[in-house]
PDB file of N, CA and C in Angstrom:
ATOM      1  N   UNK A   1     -44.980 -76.786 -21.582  1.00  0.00           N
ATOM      2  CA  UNK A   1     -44.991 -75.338 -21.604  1.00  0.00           C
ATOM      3  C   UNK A   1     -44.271 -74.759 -20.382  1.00  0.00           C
ATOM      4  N   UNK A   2     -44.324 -75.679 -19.089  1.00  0.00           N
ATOM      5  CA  UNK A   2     -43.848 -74.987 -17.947  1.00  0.00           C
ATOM      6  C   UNK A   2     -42.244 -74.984 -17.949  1.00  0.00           C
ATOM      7  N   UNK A   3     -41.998 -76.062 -18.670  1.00  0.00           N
ATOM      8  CA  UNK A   3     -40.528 -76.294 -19.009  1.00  0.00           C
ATOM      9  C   UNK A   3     -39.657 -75.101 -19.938  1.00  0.00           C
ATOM     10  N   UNK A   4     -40.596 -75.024 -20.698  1.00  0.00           N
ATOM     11  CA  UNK A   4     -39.938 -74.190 -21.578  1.00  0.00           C
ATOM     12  C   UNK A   4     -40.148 -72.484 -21.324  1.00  0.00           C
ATOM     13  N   UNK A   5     -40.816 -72.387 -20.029  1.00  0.00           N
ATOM     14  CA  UNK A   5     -40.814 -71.292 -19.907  1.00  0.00           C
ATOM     15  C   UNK A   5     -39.964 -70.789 -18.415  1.00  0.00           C
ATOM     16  N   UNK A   6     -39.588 -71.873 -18.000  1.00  0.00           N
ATOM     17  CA  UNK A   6     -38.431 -71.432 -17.506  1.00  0.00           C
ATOM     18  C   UNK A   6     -37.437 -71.768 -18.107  1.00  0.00           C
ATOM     19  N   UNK A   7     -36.635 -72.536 -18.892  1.00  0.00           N
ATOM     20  CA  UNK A   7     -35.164 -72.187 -19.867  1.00  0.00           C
ATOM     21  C   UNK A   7     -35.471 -71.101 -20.401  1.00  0.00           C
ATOM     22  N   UNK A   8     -36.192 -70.501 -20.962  1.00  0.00           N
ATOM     23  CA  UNK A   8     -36.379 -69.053 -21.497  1.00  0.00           C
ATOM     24  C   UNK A   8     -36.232 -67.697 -20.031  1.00  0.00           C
ATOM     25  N   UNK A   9     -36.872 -68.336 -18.885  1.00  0.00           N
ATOM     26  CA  UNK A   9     -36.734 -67.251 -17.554  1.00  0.00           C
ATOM     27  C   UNK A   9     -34.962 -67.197 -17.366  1.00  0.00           C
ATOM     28  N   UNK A  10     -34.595 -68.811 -17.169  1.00  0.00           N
ATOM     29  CA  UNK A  10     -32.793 -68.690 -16.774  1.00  0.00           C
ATOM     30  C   UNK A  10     -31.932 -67.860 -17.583  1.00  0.00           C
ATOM     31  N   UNK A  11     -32.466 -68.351 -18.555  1.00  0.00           N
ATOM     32  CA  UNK A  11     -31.693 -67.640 -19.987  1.00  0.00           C
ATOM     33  C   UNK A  11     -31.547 -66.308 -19.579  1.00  0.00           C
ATOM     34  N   UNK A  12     -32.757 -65.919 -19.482  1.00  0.00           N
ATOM     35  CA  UNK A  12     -32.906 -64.017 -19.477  1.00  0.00           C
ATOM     36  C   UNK A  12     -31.854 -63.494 -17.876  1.00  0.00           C
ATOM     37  N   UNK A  13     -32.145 -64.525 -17.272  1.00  0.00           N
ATOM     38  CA  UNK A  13     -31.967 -64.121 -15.705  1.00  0.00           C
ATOM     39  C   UNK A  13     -30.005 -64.291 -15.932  1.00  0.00           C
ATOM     40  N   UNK A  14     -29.234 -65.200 -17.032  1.00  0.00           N
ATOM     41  CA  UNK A  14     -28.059 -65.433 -16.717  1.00  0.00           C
ATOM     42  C   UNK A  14     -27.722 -64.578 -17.742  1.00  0.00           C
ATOM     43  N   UNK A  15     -28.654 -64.008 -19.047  1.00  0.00           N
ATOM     44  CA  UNK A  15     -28.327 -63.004 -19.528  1.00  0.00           C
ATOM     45  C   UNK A  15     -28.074 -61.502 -18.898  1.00  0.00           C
ATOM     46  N   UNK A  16     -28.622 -61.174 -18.391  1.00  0.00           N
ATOM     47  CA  UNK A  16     -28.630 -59.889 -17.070  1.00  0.00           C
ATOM     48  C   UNK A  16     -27.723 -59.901 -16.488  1.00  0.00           C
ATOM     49  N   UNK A  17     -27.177 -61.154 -15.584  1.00  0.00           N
ATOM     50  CA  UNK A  17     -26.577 -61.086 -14.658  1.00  0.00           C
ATOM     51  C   UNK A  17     -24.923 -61.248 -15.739  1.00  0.00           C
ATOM     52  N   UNK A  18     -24.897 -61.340 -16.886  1.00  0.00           N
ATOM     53  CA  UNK A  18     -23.275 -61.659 -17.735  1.00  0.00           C
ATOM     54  C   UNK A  18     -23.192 -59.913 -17.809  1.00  0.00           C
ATOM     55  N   UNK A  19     -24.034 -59.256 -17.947  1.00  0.00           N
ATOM     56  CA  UNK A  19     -23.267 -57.981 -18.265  1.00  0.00           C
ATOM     57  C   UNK A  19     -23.527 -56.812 -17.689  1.00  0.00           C
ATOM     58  N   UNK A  20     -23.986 -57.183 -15.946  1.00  0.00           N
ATOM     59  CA  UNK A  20     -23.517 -56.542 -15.218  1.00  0.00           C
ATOM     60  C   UNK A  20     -22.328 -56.010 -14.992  1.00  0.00           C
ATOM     61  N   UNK A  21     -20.872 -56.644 -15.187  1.00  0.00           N
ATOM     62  CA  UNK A  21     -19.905 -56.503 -14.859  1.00  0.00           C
ATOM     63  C   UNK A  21     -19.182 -55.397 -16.061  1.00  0.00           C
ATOM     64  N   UNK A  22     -19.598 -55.993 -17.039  1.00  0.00           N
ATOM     65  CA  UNK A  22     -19.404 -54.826 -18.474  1.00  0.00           C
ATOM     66  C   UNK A  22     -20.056 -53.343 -18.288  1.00  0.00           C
ATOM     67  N   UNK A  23     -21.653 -53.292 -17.835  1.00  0.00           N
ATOM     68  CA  UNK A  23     -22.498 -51.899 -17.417  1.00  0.00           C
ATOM     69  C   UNK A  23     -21.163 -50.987 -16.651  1.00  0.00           C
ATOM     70  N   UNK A  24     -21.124 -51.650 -15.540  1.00  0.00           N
ATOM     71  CA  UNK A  24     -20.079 -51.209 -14.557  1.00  0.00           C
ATOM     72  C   UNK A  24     -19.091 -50.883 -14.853  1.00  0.00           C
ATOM     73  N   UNK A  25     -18.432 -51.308 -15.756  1.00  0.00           N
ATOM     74  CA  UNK A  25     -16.914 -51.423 -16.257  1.00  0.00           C
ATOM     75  C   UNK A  25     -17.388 -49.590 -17.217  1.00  0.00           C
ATOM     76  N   UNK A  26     -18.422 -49.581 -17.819  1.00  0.00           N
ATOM     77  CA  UNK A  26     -18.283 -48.951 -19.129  1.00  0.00           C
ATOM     78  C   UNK A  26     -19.027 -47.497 -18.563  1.00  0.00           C
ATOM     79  N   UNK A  27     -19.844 -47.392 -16.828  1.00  0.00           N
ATOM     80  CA  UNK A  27     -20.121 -46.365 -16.219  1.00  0.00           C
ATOM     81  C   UNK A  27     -18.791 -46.126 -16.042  1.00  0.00           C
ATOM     82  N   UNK A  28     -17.794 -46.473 -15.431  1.00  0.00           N
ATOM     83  CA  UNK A  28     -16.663 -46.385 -14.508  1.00  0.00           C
ATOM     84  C   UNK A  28     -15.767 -45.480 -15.334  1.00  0.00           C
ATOM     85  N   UNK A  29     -15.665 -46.273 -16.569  1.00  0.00           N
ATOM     86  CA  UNK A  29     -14.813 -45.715 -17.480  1.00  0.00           C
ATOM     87  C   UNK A  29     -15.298 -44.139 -18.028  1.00  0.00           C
ATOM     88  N   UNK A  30     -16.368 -43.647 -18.134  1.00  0.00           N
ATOM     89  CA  UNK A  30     -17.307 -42.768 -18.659  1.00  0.00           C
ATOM     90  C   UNK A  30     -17.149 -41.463 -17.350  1.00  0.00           C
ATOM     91  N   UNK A  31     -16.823 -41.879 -16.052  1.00  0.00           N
ATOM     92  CA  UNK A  31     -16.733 -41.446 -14.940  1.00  0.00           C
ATOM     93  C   UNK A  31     -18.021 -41.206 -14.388  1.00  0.00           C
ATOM     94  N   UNK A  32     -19.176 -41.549 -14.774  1.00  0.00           N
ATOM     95  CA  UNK A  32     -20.460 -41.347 -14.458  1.00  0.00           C
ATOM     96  C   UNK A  32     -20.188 -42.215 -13.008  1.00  0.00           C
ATOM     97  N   UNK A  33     -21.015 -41.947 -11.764  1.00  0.00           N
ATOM     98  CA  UNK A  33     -21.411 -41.504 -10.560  1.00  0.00           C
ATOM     99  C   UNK A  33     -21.998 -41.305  -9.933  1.00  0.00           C
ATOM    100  N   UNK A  34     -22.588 -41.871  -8.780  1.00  0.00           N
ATOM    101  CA  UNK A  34     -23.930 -41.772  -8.408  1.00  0.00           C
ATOM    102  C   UNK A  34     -23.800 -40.065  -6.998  1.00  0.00           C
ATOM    103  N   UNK A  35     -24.677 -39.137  -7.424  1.00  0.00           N
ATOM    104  CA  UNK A  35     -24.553 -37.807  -7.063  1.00  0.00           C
ATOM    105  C   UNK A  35     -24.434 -38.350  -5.153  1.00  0.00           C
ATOM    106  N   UNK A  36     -23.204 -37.506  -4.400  1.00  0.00           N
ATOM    107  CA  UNK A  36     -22.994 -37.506  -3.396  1.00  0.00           C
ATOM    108  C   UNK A  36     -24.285 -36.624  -2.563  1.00  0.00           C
ATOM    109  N   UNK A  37     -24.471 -35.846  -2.720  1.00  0.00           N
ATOM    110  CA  UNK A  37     -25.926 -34.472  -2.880  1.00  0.00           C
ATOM    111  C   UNK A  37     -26.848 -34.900  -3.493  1.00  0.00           C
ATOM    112  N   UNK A  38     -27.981 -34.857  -3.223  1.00  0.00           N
ATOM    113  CA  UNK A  38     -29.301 -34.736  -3.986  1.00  0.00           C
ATOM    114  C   UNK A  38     -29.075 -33.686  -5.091  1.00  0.00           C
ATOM    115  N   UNK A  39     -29.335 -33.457  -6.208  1.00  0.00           N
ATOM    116  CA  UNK A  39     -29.375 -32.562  -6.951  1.00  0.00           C
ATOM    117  C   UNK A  39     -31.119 -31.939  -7.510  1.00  0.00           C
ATOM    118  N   UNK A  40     -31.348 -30.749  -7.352  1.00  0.00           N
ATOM    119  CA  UNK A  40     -32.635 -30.500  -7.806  1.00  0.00           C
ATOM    120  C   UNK A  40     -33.266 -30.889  -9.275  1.00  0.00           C
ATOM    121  N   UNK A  41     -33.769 -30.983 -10.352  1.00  0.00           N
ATOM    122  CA  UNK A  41     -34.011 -30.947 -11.425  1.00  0.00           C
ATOM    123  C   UNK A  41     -34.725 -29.164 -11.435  1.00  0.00           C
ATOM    124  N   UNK A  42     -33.821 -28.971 -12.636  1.00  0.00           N
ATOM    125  CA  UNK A  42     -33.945 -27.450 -13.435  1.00  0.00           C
ATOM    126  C   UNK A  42     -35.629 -27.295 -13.102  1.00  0.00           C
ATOM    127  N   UNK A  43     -36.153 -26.318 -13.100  1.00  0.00           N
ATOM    128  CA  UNK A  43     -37.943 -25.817 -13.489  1.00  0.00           C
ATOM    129  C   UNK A  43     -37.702 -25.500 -15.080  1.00  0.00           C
ATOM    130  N   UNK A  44     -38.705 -26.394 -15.650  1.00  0.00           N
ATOM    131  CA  UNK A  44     -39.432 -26.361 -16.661  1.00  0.00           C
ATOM    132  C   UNK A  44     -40.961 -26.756 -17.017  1.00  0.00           C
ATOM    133  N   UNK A  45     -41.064 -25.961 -17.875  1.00  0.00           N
ATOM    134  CA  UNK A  45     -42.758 -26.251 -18.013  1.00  0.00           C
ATOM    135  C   UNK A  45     -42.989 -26.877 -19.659  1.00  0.00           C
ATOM    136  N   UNK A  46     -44.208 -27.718 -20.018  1.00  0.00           N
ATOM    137  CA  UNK A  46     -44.465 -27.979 -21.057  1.00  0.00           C
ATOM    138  C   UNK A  46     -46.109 -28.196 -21.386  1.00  0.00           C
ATOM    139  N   UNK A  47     -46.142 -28.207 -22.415  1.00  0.00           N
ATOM    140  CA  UNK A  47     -47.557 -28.262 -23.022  1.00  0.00           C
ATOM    141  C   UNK A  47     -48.001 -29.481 -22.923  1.00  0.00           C
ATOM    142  N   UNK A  48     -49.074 -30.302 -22.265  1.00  0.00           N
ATOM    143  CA  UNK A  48     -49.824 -31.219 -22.303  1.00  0.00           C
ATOM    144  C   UNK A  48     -50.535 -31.493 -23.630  1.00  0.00           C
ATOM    145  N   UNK A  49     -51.193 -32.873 -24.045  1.00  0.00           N
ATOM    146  CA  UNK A  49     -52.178 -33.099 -25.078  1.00  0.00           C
ATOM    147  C   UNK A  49     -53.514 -32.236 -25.102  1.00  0.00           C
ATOM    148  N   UNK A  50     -53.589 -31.803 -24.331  1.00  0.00           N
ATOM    149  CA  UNK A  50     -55.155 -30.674 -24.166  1.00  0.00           C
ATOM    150  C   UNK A  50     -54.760 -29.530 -24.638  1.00  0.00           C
ATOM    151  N   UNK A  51     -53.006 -28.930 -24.299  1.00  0.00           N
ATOM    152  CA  UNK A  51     -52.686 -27.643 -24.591  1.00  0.00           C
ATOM    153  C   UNK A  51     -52.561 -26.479 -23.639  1.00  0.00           C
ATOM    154  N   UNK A  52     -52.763 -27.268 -22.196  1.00  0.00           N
ATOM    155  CA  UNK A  52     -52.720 -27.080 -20.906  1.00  0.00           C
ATOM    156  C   UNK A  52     -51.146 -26.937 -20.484  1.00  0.00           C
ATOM    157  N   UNK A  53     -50.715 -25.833 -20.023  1.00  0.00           N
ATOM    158  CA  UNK A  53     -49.219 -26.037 -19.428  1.00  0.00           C
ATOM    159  C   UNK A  53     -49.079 -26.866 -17.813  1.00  0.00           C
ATOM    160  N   UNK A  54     -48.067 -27.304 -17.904  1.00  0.00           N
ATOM    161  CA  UNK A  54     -47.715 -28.432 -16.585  1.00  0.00           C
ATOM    162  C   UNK A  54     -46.359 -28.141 -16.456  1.00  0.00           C
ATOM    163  N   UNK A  55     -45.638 -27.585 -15.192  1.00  0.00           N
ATOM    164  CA  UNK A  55     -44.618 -27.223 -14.391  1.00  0.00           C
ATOM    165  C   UNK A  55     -44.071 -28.206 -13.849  1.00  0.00           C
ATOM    166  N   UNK A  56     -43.324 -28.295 -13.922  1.00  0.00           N
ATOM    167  CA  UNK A  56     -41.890 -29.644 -12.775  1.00  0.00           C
ATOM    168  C   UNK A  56     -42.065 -28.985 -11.327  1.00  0.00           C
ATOM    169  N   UNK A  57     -42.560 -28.098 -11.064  1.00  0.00           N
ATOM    170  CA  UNK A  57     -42.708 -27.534  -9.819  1.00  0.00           C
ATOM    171  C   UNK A  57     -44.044 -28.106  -9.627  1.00  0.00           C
ATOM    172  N   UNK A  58     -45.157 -27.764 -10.319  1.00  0.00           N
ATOM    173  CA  UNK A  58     -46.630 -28.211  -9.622  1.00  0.00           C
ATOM    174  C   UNK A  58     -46.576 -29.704  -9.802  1.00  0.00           C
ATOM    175  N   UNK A  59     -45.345 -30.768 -10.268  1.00  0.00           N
ATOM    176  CA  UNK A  59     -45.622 -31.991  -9.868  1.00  0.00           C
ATOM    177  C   UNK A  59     -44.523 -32.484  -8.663  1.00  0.00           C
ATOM    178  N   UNK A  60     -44.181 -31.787  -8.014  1.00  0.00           N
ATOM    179  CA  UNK A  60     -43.098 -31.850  -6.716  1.00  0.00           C
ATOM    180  C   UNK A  60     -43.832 -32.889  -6.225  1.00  0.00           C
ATOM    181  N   UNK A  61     -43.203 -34.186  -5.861  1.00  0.00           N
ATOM    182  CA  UNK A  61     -43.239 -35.026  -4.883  1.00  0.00           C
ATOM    183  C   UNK A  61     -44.292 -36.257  -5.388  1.00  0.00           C
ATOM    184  N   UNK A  62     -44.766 -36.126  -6.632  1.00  0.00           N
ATOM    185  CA  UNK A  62     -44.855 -37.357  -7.627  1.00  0.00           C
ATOM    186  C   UNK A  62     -43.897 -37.875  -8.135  1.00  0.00           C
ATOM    187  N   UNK A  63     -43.758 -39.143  -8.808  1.00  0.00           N
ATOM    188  CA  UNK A  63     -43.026 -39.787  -9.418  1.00  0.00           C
ATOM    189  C   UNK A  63     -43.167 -39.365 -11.079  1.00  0.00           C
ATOM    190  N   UNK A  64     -42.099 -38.964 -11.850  1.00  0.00           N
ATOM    191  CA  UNK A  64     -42.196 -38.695 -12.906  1.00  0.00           C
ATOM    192  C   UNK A  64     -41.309 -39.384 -13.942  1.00  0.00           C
ATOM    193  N   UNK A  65     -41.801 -39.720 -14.985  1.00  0.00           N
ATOM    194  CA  UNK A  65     -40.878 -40.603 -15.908  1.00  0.00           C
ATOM    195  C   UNK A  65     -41.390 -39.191 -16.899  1.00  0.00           C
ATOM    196  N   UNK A  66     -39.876 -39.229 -17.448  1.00  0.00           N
ATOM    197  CA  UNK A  66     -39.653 -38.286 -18.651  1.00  0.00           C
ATOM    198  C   UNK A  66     -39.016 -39.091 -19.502  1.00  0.00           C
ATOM    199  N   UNK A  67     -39.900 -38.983 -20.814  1.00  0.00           N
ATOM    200  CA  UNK A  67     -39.929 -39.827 -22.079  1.00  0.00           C
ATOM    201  C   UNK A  67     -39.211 -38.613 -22.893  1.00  0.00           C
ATOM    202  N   UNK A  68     -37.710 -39.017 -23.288  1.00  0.00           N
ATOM    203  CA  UNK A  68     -37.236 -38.309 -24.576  1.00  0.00           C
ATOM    204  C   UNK A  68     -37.302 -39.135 -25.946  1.00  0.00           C
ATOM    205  N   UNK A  69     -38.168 -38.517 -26.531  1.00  0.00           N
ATOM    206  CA  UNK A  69     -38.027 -39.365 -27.941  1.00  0.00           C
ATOM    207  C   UNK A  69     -38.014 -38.451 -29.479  1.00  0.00           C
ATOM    208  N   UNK A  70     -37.390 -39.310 -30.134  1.00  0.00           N
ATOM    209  CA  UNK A  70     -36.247 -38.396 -31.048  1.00  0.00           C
ATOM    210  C   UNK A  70     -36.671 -39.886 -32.421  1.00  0.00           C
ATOM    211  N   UNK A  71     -37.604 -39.241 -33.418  1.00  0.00           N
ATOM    212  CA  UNK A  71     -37.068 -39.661 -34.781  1.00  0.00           C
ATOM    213  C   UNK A  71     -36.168 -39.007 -35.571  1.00  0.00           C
ATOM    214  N   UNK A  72     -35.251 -40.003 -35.859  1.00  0.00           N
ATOM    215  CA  UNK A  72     -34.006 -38.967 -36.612  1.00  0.00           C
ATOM    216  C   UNK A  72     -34.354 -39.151 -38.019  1.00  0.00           C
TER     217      UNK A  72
END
């Protein structure tokens, strides 16, 4: 089991590391850029599961993951 669970770790680890060079290639080309400036994020507010509103301002200086999800 220990065997086979590292050929499955290398695998993943030499998979990652093959298309780094492609990611890069295909930001580059796109002209995407990592911002010279900090840039703010817009103020917006949204409705919570309770029905409670929550502001991008009253979460200043937490970490926030914003989930866009889209059934088409």
């Amino acid at each position: 089991m220990n065997r086979f669970f590292l050929i499955i770790l290398f695998t993943l680890i030499a998979l990652l590391l093959w298309n780094i060079p492609l990611v890069s290639a295909q930001f580059s080309e796109a002209g995407v850029e990592k911002f010279r400036v900090p840039v703010e994020a817009p103020e917006f507010a949204l409705t919570d599961l309770s029905g409670s509103k929550i502001s991008l301002k009253e979460l200043r200086g937490k970490v926030i993951v914003l989930n866009f999800f889209a059934t088409w």
